[in-house]
PDB file of N, CA and C in Angstrom:
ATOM      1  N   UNK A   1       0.840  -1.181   0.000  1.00  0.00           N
ATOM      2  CA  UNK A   1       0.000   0.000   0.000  1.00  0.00           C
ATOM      3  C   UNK A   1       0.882   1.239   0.000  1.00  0.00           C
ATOM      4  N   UNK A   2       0.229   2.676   0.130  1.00  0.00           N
ATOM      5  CA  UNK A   2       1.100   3.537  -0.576  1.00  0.00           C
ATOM      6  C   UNK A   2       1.541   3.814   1.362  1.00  0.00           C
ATOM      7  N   UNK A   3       1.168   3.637   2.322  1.00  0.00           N
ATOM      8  CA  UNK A   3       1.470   3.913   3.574  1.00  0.00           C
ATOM      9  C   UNK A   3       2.565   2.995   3.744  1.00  0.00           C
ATOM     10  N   UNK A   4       2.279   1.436   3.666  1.00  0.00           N
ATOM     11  CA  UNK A   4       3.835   0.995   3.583  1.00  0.00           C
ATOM     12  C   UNK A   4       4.757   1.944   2.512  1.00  0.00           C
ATOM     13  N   UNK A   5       4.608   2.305   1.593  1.00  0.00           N
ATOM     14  CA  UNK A   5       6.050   2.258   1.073  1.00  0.00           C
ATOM     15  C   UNK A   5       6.769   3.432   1.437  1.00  0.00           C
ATOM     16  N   UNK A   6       5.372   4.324   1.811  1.00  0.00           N
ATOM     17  CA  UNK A   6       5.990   5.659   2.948  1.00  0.00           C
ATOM     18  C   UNK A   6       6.772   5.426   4.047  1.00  0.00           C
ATOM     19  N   UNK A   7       6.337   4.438   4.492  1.00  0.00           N
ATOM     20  CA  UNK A   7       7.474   3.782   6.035  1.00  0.00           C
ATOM     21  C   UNK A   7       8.158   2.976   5.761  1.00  0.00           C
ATOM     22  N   UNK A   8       8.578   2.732   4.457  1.00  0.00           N
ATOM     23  CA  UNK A   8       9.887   1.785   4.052  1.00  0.00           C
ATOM     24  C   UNK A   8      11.035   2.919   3.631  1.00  0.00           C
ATOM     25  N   UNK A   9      12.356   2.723   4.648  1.00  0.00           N
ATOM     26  CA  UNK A   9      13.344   3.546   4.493  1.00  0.00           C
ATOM     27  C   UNK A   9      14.649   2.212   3.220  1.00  0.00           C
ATOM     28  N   UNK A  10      14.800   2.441   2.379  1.00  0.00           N
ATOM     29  CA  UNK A  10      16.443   1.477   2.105  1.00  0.00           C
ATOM     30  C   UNK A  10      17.595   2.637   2.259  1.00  0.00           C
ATOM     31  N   UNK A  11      18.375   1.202   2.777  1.00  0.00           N
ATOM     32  CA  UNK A  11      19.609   2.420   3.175  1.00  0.00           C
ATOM     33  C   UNK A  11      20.207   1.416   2.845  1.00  0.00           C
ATOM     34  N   UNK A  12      21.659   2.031   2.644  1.00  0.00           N
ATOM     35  CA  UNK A  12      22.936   1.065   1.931  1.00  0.00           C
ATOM     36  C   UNK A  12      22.978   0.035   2.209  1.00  0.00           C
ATOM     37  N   UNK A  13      23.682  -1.145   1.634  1.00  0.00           N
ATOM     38  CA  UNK A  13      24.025  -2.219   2.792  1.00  0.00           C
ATOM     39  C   UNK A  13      25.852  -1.694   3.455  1.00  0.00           C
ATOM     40  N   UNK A  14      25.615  -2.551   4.518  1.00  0.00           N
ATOM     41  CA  UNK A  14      27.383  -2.548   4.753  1.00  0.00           C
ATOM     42  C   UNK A  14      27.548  -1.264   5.721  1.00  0.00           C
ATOM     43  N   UNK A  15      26.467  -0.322   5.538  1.00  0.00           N
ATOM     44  CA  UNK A  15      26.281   1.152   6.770  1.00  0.00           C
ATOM     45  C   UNK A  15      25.454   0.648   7.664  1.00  0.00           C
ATOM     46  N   UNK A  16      25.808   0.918   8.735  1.00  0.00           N
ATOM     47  CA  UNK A  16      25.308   1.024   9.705  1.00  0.00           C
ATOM     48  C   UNK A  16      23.709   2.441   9.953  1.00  0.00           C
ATOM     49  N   UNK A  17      22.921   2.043   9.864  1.00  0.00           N
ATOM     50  CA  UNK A  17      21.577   3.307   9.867  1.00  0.00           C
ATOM     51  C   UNK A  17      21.740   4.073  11.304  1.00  0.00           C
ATOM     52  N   UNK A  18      21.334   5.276  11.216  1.00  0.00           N
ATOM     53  CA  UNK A  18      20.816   5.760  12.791  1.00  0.00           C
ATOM     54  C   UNK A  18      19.573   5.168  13.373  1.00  0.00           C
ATOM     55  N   UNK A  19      19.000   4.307  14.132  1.00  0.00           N
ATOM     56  CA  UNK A  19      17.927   4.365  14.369  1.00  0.00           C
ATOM     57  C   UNK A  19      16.817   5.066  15.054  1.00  0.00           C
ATOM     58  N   UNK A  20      15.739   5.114  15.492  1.00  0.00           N
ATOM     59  CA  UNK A  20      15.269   5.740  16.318  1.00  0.00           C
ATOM     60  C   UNK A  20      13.947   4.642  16.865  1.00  0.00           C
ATOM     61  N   UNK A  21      13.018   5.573  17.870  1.00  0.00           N
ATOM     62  CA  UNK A  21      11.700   4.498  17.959  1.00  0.00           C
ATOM     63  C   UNK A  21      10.414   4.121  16.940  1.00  0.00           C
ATOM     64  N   UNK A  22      10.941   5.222  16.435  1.00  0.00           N
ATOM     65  CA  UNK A  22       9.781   4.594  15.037  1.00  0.00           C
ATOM     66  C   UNK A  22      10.202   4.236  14.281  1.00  0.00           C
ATOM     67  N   UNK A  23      10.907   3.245  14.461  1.00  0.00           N
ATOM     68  CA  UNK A  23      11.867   1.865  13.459  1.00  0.00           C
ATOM     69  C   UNK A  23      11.209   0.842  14.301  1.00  0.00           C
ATOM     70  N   UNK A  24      10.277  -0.035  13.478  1.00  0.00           N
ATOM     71  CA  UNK A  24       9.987  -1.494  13.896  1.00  0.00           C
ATOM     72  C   UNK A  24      11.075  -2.552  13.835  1.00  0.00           C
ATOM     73  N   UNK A  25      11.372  -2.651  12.627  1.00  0.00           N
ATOM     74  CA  UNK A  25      12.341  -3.634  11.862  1.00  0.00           C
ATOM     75  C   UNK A  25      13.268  -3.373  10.877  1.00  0.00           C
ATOM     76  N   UNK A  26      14.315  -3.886  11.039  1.00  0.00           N
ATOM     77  CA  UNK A  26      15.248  -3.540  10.028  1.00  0.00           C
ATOM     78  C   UNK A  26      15.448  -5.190   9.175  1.00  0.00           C
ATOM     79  N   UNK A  27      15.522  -5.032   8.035  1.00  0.00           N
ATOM     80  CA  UNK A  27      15.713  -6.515   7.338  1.00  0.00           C
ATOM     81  C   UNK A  27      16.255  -6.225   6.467  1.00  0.00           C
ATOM     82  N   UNK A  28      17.336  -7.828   6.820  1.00  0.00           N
ATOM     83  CA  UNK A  28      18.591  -7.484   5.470  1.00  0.00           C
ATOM     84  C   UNK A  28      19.156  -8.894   5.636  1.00  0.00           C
ATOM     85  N   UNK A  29      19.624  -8.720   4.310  1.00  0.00           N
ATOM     86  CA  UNK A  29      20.297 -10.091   4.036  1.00  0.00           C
ATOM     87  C   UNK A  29      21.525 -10.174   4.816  1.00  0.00           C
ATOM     88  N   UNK A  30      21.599 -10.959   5.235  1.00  0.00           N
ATOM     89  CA  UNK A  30      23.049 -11.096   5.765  1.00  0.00           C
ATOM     90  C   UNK A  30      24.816 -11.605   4.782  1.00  0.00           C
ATOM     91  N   UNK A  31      24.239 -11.986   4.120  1.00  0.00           N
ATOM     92  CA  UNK A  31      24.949 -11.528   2.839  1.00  0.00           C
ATOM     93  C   UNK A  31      24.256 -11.560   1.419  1.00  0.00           C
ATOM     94  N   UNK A  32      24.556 -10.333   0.842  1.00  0.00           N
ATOM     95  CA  UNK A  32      23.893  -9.623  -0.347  1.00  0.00           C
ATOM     96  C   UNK A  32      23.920 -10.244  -1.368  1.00  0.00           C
ATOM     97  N   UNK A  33      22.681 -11.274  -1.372  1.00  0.00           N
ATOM     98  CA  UNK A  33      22.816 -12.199  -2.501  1.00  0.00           C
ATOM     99  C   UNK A  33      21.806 -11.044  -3.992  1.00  0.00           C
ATOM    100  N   UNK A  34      21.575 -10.698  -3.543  1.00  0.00           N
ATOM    101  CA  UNK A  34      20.931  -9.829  -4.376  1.00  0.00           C
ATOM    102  C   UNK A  34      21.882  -8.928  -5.176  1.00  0.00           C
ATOM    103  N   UNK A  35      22.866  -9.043  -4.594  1.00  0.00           N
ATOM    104  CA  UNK A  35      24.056  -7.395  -5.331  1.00  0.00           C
ATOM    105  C   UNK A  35      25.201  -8.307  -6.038  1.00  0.00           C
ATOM    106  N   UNK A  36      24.572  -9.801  -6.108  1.00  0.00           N
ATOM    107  CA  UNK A  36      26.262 -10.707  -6.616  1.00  0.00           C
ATOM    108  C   UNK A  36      26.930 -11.326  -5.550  1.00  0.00           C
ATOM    109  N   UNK A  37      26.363 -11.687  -4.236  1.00  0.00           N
ATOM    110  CA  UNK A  37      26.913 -12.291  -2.894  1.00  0.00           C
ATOM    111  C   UNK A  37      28.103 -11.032  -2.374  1.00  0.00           C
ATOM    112  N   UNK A  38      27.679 -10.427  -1.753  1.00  0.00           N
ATOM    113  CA  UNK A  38      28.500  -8.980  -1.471  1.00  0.00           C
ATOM    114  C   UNK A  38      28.523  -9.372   0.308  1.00  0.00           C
ATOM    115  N   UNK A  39      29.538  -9.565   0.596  1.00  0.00           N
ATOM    116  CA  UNK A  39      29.812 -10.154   2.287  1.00  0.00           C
ATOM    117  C   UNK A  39      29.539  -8.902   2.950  1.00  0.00           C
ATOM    118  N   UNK A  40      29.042  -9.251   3.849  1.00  0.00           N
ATOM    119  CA  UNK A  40      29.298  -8.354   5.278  1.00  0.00           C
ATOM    120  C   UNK A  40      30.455  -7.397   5.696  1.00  0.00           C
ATOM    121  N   UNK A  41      30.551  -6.633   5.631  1.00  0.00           N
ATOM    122  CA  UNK A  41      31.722  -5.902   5.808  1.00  0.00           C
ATOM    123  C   UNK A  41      31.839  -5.987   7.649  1.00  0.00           C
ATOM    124  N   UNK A  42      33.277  -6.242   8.228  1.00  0.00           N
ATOM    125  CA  UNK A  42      33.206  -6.478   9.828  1.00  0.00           C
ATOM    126  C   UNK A  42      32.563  -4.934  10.037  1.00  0.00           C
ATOM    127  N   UNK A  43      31.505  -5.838  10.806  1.00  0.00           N
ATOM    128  CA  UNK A  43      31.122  -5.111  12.366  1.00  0.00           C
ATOM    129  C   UNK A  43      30.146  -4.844  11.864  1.00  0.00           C
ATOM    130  N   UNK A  44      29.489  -4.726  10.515  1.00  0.00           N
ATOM    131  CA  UNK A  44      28.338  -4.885   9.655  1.00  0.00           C
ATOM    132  C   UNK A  44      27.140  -4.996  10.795  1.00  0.00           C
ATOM    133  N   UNK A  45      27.087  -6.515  10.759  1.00  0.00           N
ATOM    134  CA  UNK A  45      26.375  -7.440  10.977  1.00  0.00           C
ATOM    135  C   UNK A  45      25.975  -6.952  13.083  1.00  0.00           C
ATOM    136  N   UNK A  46      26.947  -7.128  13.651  1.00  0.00           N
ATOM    137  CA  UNK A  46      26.996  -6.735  15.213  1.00  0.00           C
ATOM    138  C   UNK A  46      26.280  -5.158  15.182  1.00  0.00           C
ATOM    139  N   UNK A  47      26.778  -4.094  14.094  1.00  0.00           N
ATOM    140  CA  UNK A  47      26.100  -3.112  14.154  1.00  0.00           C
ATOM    141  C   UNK A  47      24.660  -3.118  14.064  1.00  0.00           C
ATOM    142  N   UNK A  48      24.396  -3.685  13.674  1.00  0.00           N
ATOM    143  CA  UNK A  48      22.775  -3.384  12.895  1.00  0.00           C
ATOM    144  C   UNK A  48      21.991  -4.452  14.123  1.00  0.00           C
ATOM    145  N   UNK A  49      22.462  -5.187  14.972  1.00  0.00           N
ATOM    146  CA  UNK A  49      22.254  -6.024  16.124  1.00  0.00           C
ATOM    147  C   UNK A  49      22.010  -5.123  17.227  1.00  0.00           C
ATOM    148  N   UNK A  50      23.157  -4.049  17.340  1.00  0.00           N
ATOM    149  CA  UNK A  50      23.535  -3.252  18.473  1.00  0.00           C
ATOM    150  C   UNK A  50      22.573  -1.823  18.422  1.00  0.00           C
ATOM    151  N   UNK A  51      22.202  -1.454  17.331  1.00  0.00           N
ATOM    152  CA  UNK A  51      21.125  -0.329  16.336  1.00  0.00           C
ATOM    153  C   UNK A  51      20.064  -0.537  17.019  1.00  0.00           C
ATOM    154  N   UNK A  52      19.568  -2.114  16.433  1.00  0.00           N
ATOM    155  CA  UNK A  52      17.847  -2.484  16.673  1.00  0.00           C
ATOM    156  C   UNK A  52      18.043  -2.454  18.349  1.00  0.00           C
ATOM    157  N   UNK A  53      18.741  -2.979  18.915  1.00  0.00           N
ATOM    158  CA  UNK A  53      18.643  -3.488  20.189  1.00  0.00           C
ATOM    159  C   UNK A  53      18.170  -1.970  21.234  1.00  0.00           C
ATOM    160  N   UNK A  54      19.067  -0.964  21.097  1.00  0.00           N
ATOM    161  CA  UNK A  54      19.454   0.550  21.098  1.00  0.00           C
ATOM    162  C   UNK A  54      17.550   1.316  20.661  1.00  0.00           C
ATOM    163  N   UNK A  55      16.984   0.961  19.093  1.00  0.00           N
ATOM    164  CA  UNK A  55      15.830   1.274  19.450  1.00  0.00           C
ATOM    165  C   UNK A  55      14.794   0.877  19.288  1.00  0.00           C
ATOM    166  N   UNK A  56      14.842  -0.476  20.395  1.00  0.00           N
ATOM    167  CA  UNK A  56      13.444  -1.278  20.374  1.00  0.00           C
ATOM    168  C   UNK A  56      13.234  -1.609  18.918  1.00  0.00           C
ATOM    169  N   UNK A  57      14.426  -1.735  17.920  1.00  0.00           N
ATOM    170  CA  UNK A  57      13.523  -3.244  16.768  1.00  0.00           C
ATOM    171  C   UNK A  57      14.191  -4.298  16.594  1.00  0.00           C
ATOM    172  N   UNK A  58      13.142  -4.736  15.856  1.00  0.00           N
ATOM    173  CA  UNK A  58      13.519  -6.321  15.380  1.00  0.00           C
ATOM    174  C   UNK A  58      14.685  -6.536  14.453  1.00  0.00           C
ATOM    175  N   UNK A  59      15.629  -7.071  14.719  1.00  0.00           N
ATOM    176  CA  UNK A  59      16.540  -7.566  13.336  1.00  0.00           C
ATOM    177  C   UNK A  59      16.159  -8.433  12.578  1.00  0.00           C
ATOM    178  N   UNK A  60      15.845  -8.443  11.744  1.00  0.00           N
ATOM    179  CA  UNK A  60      15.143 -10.054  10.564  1.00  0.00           C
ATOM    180  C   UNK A  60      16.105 -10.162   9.542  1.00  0.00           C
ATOM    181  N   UNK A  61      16.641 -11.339   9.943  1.00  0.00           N
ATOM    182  CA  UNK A  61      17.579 -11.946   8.641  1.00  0.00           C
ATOM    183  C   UNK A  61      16.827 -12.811   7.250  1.00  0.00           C
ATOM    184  N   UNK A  62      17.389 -12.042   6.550  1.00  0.00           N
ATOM    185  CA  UNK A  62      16.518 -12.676   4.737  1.00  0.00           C
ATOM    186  C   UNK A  62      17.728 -13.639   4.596  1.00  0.00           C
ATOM    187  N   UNK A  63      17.312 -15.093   4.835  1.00  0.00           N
ATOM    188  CA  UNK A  63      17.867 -15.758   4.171  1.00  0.00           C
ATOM    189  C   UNK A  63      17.377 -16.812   3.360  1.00  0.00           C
ATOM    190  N   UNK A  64      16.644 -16.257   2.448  1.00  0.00           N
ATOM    191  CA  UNK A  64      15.788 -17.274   1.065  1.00  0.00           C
ATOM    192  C   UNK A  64      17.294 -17.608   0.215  1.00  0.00           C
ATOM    193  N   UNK A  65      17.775 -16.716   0.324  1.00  0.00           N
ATOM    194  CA  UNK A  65      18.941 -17.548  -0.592  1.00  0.00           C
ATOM    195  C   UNK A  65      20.248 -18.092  -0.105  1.00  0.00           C
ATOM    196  N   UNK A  66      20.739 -17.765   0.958  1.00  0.00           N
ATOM    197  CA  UNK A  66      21.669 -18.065   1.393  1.00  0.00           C
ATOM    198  C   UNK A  66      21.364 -19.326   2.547  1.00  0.00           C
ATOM    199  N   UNK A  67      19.988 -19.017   3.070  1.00  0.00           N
ATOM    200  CA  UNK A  67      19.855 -19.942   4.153  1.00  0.00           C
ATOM    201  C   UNK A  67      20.848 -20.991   4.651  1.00  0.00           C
ATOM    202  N   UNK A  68      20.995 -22.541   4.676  1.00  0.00           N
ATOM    203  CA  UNK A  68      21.802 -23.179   5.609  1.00  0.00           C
ATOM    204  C   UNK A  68      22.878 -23.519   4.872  1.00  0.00           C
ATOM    205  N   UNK A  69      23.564 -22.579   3.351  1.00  0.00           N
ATOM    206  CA  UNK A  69      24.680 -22.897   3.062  1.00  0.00           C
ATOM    207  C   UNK A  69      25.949 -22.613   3.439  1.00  0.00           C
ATOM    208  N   UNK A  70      25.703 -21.314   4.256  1.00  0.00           N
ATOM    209  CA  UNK A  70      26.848 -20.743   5.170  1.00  0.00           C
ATOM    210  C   UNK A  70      27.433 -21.559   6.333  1.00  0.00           C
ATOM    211  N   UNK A  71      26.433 -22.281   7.102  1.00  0.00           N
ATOM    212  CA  UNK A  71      26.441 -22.821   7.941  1.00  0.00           C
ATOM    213  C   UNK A  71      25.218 -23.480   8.511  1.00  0.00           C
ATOM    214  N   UNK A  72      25.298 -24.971   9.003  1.00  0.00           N
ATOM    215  CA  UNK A  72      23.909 -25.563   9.684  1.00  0.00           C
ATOM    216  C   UNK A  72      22.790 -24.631  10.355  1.00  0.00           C
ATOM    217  N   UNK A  73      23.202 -23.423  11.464  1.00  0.00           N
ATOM    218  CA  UNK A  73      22.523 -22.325  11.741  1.00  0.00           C
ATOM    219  C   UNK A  73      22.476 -21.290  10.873  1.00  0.00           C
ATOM    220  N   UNK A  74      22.832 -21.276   9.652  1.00  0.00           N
ATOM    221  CA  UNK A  74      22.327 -20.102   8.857  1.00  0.00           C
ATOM    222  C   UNK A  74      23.689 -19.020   8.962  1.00  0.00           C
ATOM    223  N   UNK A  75      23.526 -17.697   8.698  1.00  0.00           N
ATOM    224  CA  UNK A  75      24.500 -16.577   9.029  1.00  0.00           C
ATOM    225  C   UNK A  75      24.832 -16.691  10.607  1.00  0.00           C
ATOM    226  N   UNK A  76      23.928 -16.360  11.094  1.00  0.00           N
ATOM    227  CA  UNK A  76      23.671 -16.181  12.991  1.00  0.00           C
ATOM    228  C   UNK A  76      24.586 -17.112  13.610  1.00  0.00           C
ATOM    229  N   UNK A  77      25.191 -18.181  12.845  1.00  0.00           N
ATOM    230  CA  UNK A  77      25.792 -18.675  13.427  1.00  0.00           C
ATOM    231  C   UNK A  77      27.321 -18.811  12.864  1.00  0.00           C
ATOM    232  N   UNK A  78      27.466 -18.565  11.070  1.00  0.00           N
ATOM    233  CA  UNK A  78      28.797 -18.118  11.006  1.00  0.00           C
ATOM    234  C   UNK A  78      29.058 -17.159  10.978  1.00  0.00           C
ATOM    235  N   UNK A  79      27.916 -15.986  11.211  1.00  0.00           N
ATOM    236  CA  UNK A  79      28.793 -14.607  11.477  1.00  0.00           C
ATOM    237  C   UNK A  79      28.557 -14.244  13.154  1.00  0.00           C
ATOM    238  N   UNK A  80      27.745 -14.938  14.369  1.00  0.00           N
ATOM    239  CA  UNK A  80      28.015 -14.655  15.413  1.00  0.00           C
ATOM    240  C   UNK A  80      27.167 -14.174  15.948  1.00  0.00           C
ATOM    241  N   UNK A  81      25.674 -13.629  14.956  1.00  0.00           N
ATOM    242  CA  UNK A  81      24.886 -12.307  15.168  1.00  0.00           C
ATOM    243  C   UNK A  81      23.659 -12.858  14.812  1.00  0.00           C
ATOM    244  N   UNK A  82      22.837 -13.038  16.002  1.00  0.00           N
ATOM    245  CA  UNK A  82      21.662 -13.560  16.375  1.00  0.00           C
ATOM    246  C   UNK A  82      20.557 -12.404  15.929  1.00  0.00           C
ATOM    247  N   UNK A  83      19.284 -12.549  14.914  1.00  0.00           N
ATOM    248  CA  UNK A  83      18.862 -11.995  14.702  1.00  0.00           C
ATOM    249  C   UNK A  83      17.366 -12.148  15.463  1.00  0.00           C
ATOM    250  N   UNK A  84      16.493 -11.547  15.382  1.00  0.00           N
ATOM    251  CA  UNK A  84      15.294 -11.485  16.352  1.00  0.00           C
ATOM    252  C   UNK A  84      14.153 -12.518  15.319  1.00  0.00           C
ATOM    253  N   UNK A  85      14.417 -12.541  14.034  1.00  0.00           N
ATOM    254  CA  UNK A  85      13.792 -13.337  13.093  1.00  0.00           C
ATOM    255  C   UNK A  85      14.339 -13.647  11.998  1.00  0.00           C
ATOM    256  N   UNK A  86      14.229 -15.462  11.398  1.00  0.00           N
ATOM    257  CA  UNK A  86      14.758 -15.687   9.867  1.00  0.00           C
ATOM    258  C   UNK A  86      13.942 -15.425   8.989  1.00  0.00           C
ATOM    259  N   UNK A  87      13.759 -15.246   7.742  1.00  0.00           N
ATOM    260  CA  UNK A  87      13.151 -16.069   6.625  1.00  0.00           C
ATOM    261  C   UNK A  87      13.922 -16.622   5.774  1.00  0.00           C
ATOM    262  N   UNK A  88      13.628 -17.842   6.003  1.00  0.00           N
ATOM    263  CA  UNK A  88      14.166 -18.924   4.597  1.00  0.00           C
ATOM    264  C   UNK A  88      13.047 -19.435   3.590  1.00  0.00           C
ATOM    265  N   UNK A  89      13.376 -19.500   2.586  1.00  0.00           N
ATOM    266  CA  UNK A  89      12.719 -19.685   1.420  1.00  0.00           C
ATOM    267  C   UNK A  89      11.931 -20.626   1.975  1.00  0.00           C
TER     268      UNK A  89
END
């Protein structure tokens, strides 16, 4: 609807966002299979953990494409960084 796409912010990958409280969720691939498999740049991943946590949102990891090839737990577990929700394909 045209109200979601008003409250949909994209911001780079690999930056870290400012957040605030009217941020529900932030969702992102944990690696950018969408851009050509584009890795995590360090501290990436812990940032955007440390962001949501900071203002009350959810982290949701997209992993339809990458899901359990990184590792048996997904990213969260080879990059360290527990997200608040998956999606796998």
């Amino acid at each position: 609807t045209d109200g979601a796409v008003a409250d949909t912010v994209v911001a780079p990958y690999n930056r870290v966002p400012e957040l605030d409280d009217t941020v529900a969720a932030v969702i992102v691939e944990p690696v950018a299979a969408n851009m050509g498999l584009v890795a995590p740049a360090p501290g990436f991943l812990e940032g955007l953990r440390t962001a949501c946590d900071a203002a009350g949102a959810l982290l949701v990891f997209d992993e339809v494409i990458t899901g359990f090839r990184l590792a048996p737990g997904g990213a969260a577990e080879h990059f360290g960084v527990t997200p608040d929700l998956w999606c796998f394909g």
